[in-house]
Protein backbone atom coordinates (compact mmCIF):
# COMPACT_ATOMS: atom_id res chain seq x y z
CA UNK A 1 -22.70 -86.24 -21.91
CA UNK A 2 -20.60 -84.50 -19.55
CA UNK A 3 -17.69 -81.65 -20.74
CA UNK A 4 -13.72 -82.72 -20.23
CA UNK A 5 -11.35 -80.38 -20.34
CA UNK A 6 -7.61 -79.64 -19.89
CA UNK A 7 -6.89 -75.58 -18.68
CA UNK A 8 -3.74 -74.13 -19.18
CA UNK A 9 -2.44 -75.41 -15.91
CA UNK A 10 -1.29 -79.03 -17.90
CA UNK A 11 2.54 -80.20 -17.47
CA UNK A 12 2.20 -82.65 -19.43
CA UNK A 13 3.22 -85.47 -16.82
CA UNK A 14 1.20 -87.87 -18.58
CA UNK A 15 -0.66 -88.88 -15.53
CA UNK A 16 -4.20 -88.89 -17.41
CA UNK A 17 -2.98 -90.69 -20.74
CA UNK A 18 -2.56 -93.62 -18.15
CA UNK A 19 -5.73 -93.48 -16.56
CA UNK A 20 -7.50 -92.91 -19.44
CA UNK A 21 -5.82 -93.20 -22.70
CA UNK A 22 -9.11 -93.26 -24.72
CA UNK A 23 -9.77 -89.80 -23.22
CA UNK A 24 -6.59 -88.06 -23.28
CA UNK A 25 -3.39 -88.18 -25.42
CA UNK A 26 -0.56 -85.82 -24.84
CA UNK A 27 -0.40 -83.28 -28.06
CA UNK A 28 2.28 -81.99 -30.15
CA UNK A 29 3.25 -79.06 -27.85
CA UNK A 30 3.65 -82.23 -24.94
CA UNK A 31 0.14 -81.04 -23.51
CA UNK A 32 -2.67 -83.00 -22.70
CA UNK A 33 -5.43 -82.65 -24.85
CA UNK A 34 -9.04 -84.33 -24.94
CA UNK A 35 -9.57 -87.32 -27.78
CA UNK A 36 -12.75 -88.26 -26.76
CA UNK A 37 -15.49 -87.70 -23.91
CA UNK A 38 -16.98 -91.39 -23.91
CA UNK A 39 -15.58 -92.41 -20.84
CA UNK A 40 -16.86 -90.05 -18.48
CA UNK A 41 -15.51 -92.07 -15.32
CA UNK A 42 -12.02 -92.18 -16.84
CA UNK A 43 -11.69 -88.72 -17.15
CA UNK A 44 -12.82 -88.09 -13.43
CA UNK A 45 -10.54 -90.89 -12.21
CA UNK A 46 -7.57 -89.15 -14.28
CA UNK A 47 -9.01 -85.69 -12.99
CA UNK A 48 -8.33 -86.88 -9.30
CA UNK A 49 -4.88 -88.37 -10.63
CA UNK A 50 -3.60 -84.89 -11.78
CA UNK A 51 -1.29 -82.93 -9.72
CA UNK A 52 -1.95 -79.87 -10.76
CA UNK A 53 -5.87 -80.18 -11.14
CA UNK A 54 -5.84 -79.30 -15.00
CA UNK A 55 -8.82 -81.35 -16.23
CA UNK A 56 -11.96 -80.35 -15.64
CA UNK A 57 -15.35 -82.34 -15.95
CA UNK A 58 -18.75 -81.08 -16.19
């Protein structure tokens, strides 16, 4: 199972709760945060969407 991430670089634009919205959510603080790694070509697809690279996927 591969590793998602979000670094500290998140603006929480809300790109990757589009993309993948059973992967991310965005948190209380308005940061993404990871909800569940199932869908490993969700989070790459919303790792290519972000525009400030923040989410990482091993």
């Amino acid at each position: 199972m591969a590793k998602i991430t979000v670094n500290d670089s998140c603006i929480g634009c809300g790109a990757c709760t589009a993309v993948a919205p059973d992967v991310f959510e965005l948190g209380d603080e308005g940061l993404a945060v990871v909800i569940g790694e199932d869908n490993t070509d969700g989070a790459k697809e919303a790792a290519e969407s972000c525009p400030v690279e923040a989410i990482e996927v091993e």
